[in-house]
N, C-alpha and C. Protein backbone atom coordinates (compact mmCIF):
# COMPACT_ATOMS: atom_id res chain seq x y z
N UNK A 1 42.54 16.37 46.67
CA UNK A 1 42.54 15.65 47.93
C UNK A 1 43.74 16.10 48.75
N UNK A 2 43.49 17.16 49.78
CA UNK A 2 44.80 17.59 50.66
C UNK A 2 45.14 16.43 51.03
N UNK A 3 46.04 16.36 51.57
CA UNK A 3 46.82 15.80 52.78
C UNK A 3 48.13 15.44 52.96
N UNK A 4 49.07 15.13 53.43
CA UNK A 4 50.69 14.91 53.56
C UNK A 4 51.31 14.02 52.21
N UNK A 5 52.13 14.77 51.76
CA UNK A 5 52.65 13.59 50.58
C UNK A 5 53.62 12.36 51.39
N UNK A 6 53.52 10.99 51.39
CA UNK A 6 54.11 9.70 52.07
C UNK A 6 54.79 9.33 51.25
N UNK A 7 56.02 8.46 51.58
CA UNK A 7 56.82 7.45 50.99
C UNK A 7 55.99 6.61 50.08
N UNK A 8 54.92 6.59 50.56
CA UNK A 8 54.27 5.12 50.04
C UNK A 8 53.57 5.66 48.29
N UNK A 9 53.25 6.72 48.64
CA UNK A 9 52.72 7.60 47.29
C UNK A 9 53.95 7.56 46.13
N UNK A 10 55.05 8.10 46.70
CA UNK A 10 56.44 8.02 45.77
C UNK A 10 56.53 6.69 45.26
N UNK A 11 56.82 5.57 45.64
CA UNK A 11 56.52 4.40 45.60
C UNK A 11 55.56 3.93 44.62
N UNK A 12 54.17 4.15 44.83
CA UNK A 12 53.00 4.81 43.59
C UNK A 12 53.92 4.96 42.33
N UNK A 13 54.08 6.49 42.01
CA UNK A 13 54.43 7.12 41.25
C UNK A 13 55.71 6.28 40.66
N UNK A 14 56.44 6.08 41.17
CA UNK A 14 57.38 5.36 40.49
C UNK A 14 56.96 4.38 39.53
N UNK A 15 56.48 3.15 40.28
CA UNK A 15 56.02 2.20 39.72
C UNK A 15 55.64 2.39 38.73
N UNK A 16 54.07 3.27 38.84
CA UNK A 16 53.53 3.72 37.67
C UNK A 16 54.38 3.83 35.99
N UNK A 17 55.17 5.44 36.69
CA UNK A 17 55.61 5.63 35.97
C UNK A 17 56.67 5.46 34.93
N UNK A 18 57.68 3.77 35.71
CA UNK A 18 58.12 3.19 34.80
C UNK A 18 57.59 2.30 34.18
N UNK A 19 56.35 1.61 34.53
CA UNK A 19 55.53 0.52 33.84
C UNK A 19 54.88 1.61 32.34
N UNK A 20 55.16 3.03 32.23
CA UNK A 20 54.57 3.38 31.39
C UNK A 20 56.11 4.20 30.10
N UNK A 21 57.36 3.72 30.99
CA UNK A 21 58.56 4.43 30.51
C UNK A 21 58.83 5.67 30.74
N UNK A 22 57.52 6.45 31.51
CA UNK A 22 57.64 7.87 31.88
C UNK A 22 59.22 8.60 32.15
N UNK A 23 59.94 9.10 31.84
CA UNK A 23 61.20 9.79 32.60
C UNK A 23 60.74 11.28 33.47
N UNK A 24 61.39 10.88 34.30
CA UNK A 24 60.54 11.90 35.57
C UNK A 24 61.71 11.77 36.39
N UNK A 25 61.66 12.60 37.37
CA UNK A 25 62.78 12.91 38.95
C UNK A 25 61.42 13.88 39.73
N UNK A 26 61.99 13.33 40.87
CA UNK A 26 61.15 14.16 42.11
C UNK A 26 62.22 15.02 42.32
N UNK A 27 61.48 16.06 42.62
CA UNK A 27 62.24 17.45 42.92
C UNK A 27 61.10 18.13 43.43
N UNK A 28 61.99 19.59 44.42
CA UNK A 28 61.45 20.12 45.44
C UNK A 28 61.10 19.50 46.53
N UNK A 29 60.32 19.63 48.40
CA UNK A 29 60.64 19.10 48.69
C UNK A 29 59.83 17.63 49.17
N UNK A 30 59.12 17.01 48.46
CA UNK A 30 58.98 15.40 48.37
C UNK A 30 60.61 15.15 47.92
N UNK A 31 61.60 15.52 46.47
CA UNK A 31 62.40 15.09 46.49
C UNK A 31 63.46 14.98 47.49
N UNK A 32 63.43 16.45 48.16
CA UNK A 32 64.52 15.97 49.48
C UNK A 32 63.70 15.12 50.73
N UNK A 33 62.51 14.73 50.46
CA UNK A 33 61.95 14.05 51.41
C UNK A 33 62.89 12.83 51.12
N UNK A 34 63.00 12.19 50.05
CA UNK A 34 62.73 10.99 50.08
C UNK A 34 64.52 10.71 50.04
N UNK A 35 65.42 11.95 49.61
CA UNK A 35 66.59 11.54 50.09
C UNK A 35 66.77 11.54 51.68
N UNK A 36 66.09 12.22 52.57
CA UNK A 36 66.18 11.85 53.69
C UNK A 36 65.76 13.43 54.55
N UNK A 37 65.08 14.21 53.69
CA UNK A 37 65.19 15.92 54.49
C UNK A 37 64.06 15.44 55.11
N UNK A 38 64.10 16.08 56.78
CA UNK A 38 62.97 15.63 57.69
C UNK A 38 62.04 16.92 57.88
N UNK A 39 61.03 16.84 56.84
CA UNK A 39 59.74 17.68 57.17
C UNK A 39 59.01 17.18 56.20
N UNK A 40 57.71 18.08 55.72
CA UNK A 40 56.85 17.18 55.20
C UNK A 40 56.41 18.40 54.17
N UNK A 41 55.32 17.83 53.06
CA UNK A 41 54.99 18.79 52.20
C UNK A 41 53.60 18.15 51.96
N UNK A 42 52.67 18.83 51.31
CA UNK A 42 51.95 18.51 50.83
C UNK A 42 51.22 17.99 49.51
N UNK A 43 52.27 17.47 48.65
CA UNK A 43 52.15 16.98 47.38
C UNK A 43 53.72 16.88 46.55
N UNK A 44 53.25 15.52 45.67
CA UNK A 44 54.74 15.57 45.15
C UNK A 44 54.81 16.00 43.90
N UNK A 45 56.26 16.54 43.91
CA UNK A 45 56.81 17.57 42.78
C UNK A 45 58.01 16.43 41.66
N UNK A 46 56.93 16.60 40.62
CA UNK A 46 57.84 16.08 39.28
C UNK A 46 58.18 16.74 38.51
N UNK A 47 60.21 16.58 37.82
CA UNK A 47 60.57 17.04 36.80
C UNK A 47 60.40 16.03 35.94
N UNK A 48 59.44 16.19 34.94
CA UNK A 48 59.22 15.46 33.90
C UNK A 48 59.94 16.16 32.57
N UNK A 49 60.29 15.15 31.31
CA UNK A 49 61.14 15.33 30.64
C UNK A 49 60.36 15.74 29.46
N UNK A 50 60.16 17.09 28.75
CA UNK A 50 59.12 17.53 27.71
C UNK A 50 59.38 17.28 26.49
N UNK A 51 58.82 15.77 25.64
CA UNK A 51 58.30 15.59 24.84
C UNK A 51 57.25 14.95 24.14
N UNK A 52 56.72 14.56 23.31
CA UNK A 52 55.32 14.79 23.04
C UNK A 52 55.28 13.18 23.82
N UNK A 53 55.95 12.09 23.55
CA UNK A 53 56.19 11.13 23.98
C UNK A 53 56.38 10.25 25.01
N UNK A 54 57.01 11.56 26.03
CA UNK A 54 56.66 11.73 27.55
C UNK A 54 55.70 11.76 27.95
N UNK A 55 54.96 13.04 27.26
CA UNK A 55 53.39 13.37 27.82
C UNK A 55 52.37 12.35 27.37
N UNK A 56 52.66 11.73 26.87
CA UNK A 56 51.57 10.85 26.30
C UNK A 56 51.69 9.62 27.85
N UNK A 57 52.60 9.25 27.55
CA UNK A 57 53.27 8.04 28.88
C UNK A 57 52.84 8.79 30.20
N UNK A 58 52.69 9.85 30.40
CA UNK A 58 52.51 10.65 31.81
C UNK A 58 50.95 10.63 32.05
N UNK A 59 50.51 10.77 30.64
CA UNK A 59 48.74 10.32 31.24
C UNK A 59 48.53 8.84 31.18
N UNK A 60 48.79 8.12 30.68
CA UNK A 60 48.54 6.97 30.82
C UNK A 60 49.11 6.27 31.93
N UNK A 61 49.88 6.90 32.46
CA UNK A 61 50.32 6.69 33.70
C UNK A 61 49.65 7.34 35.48
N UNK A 62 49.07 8.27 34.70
CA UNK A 62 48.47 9.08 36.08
C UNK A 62 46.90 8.67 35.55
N UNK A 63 46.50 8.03 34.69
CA UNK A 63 45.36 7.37 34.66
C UNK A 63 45.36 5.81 35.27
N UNK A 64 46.45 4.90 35.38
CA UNK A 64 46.39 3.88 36.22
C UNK A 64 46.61 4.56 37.52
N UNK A 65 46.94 5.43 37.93
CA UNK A 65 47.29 5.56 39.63
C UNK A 65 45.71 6.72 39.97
N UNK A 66 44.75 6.19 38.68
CA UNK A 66 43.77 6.84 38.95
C UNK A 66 42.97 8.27 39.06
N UNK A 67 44.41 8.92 38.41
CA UNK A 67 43.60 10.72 38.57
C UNK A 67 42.21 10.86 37.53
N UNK A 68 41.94 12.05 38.03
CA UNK A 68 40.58 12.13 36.86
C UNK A 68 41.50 13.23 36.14
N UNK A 69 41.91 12.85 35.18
CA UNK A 69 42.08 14.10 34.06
C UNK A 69 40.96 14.53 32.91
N UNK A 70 41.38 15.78 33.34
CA UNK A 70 40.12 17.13 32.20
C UNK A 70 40.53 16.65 30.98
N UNK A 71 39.79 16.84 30.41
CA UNK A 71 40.57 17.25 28.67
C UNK A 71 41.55 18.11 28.67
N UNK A 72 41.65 19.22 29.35
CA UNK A 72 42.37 20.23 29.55
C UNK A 72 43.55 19.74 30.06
N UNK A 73 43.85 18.74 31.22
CA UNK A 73 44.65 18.22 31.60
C UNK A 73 45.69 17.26 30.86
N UNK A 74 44.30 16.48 30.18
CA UNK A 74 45.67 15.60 29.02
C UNK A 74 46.27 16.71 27.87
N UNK A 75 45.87 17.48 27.67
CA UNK A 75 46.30 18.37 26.54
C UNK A 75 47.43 19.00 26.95
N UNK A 76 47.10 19.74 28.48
CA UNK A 76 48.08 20.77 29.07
C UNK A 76 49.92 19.58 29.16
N UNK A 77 49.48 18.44 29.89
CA UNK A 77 49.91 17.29 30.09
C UNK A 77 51.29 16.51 28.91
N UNK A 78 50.48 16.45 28.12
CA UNK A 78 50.88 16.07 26.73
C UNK A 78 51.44 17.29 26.11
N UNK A 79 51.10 18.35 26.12
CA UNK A 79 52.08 19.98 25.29
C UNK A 79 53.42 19.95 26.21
N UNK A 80 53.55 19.49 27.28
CA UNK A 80 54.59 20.30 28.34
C UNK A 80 54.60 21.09 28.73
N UNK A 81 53.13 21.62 28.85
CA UNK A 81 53.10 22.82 29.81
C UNK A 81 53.98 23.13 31.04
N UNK A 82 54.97 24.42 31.15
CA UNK A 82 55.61 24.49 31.99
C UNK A 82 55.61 23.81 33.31
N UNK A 83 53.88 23.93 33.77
CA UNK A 83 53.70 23.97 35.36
C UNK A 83 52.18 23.30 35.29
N UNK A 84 52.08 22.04 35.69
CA UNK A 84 50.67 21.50 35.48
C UNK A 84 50.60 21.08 37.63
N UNK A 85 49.43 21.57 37.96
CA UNK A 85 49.07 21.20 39.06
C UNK A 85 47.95 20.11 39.11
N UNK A 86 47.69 18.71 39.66
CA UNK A 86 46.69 17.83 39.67
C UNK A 86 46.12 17.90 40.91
N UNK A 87 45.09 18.07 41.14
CA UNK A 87 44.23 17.79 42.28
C UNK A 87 43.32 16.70 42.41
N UNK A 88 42.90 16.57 41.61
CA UNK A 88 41.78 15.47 41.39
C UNK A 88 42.03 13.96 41.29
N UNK A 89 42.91 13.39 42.47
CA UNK A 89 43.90 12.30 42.06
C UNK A 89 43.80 11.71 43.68
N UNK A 90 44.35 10.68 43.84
CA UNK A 90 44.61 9.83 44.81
C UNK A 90 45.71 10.43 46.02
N UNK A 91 46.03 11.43 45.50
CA UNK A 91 47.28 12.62 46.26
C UNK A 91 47.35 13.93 44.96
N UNK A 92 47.94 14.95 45.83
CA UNK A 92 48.20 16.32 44.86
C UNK A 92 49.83 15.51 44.26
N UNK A 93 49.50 16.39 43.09
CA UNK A 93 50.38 16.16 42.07
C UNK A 93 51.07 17.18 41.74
N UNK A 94 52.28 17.72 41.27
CA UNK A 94 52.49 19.21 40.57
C UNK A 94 53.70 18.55 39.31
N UNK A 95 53.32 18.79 38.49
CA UNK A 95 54.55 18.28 37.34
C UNK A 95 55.17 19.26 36.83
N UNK A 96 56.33 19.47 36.47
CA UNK A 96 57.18 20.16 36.43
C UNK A 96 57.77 20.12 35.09
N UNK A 97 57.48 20.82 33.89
CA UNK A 97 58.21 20.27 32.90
C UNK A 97 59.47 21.28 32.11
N UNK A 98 59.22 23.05 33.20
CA UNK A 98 60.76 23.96 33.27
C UNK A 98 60.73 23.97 34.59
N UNK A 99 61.36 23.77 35.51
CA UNK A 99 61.65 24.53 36.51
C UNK A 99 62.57 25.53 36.97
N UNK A 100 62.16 26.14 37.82
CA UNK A 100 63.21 27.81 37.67
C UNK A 100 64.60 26.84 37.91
N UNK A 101 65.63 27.40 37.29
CA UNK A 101 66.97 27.04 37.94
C UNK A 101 67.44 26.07 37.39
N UNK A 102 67.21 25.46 36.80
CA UNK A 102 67.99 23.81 36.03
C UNK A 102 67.72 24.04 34.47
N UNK A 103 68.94 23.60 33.45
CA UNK A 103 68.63 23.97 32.70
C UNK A 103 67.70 23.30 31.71
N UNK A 104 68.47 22.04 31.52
CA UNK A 104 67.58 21.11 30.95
C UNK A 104 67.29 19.35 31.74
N UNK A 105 66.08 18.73 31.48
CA UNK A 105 66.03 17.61 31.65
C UNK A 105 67.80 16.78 31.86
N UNK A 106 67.66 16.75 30.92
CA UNK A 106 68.78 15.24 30.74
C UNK A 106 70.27 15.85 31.74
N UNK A 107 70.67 16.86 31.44
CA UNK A 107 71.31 17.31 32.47
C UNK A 107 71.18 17.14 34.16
N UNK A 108 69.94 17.43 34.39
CA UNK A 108 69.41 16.92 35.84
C UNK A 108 69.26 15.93 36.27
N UNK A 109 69.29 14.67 34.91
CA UNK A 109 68.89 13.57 35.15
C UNK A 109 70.68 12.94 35.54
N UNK A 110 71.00 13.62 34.87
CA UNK A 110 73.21 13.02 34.79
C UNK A 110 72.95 13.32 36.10
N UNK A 111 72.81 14.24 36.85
CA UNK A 111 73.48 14.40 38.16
C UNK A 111 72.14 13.82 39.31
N UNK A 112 70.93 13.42 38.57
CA UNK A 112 70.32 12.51 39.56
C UNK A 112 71.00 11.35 40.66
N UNK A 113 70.01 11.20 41.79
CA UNK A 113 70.29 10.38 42.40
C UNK A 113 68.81 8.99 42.67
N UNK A 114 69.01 7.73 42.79
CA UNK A 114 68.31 6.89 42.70
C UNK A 114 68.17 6.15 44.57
N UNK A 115 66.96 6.41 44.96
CA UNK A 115 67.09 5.87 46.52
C UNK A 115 65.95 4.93 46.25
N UNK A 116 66.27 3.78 46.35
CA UNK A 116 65.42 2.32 46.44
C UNK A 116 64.57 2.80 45.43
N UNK A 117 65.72 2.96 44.20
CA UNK A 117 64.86 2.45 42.56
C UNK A 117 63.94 4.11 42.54
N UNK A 118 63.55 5.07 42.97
CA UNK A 118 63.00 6.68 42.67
C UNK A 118 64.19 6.98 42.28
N UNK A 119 63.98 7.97 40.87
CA UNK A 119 65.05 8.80 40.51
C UNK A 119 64.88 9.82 41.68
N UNK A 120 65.29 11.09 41.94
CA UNK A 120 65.50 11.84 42.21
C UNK A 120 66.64 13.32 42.36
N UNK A 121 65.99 14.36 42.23
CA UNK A 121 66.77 15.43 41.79
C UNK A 121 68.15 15.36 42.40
N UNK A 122 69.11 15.61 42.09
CA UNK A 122 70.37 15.95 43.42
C UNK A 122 69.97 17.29 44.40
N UNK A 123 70.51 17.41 45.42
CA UNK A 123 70.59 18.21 46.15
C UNK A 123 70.96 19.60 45.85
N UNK A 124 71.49 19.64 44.96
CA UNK A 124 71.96 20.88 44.30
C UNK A 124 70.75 21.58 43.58
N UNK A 125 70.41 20.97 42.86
CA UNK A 125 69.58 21.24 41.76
C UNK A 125 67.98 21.58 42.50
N UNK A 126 67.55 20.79 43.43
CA UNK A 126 66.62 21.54 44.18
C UNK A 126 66.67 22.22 44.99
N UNK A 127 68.02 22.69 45.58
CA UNK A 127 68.28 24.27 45.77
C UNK A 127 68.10 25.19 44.57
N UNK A 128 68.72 24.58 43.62
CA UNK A 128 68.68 26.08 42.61
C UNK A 128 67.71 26.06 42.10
N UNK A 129 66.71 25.18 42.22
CA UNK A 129 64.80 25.71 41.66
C UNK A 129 64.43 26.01 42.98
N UNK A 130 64.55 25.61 44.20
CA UNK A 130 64.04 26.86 45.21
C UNK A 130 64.58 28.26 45.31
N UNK A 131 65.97 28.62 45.26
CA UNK A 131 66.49 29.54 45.03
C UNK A 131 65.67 30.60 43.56
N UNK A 132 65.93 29.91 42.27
CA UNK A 132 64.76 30.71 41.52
C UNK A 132 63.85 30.85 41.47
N UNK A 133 63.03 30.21 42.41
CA UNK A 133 61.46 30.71 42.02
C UNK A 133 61.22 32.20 42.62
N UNK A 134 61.98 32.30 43.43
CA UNK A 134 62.03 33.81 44.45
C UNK A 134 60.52 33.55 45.48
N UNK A 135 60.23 32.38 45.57
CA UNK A 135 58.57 32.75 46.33
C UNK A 135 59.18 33.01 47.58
N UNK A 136 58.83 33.54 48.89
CA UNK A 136 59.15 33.69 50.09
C UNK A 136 59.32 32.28 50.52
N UNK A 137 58.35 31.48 50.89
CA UNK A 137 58.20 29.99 51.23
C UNK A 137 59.33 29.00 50.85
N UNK A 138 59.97 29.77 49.63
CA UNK A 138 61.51 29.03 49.05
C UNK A 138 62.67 29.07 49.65
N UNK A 139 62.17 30.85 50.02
CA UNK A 139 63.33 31.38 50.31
C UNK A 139 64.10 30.87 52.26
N UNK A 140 62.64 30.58 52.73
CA UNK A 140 62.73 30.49 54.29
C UNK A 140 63.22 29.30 54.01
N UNK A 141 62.80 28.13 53.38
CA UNK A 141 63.52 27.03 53.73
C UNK A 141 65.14 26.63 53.23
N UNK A 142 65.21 27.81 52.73
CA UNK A 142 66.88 27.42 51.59
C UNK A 142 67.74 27.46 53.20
N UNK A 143 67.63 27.56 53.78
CA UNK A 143 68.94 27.64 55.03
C UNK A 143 69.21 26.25 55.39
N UNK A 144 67.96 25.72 55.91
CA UNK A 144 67.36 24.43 56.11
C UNK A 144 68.24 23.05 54.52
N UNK A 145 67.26 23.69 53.79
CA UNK A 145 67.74 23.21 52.69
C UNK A 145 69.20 22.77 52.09
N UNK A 146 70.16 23.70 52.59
CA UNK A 146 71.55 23.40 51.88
C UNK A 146 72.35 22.76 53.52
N UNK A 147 71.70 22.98 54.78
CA UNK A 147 72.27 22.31 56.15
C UNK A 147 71.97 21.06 55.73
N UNK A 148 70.88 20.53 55.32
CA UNK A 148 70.31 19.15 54.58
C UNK A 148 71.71 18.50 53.94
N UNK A 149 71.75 19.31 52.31
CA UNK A 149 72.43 18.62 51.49
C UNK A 149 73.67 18.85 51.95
N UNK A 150 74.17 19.83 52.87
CA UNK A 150 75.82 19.35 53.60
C UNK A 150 76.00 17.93 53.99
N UNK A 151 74.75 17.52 54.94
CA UNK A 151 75.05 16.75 55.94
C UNK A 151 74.89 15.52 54.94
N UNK A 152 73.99 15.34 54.27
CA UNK A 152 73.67 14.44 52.91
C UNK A 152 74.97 14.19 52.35
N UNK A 153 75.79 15.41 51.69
CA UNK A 153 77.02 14.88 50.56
C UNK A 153 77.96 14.16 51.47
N UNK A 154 78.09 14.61 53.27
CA UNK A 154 79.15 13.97 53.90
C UNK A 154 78.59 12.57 53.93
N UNK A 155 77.49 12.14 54.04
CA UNK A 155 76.91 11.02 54.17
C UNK A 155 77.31 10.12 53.11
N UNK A 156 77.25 10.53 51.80
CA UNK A 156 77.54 10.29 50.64
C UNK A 156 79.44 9.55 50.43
N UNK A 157 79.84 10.44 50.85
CA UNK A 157 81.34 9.97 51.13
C UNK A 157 81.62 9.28 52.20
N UNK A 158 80.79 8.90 53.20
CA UNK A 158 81.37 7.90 54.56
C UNK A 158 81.28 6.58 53.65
C-alpha cells in the first residue's frame, strides 16, 4: 500500500510494538522525520534488535497492526534477516535488523533518542547508515541530513 509514511503510523508502531516488548528504533528518514527533519518518505524504517525472541514479538506485533505475513515473512522475520521489506500492511514497512554503518543494536539503542515515548535512532547514527549504504538517493540527502542534525544538537542544548 504506497503512500506517505505519517506521525500517526509511528504512533501505530510504537504502541504495537511495546504492547508486544518488541525493541526497535526508527531510523533512516521516518526516524529523522519524527525528530523533526522536514520532508517526507515513503515508509517507515526499523532497527530491530536480532534475536530469536525479538522476532517472534515483531510478528505478533505486525499481526495486530494487521499486516498479512507470508510464511516466508514470519520465518525471514523471526531468523533476522538482515533486510525484510513489508508491503502487504496498513503502511510500507522496512525492518532493519544490520544496517550499513552502526555496529550493534544495543549500542544504538545507548545513544537513542525518545520523542513523545518513539525510540529513535540519534542523528548520528542515521547519517552513518545513509552514508554506508553508498545508494545515490543516500548520498543526495546526506548534506540536508547533517544541516538537520546541526540545527537539532543546538536545539538540544538551548
Amino acid at each position: 500500500m504506497a503512500g506517505t509514511f505519517e506521525y500517526r503510523q509511528a504512533r501505530e508502531i510504537t504502541g504495537a510494538f511495546e504492547r508486544h516488548h518488541v525493541k526497535f528504533l526508527f531510523i533512516g528518514k521516518s526516524g529523522a522525520i519524527i525528530l523533526g527533519y522536514p520532508d517526507t518518505t515513503q515508509d517507515a524504517d526499523l532497527f530491530v534488535e536480532k534475536t530469536p525472541e525479538n522476532g517472534r514479538a515483531i510478528v505478533a506485533a505486525l499481526v495486530e497492526l494487521a499486516f498479512r505475513l507470508s510464511d516466508q515473512d514470519r520465518r525471514d522475520v523471526e531468523a533476522g534477516k538482515d533486510f525484510v521489506q513489508l508491503r502487504d500492511g496498513p503502511f510500507d514497512l522496512d525492518l532493519v535488523f544490520a544496517p550499513d554503518g552502526i555496529e550493534t543494536f544495543s549500542e544504538a539503542a545507548r545513544r537513542a533518542v525518545v520523542v513523545e515515548g518513539m525510540p529513535v535512532c540519534h542523528p548520528d547514527d542515521i547519517i552513518r547508515s545513509k552514508e554506508a549504504t553508498g545508494r545515490v538517493k543516500d548520498r543526495e540527502s546526506l548534506p540536508r541530513l547533517r544541516a538537520f542534525r546541526d540545527w537539532w544538537a543546538q536545539r538540544q542544548k538551548a
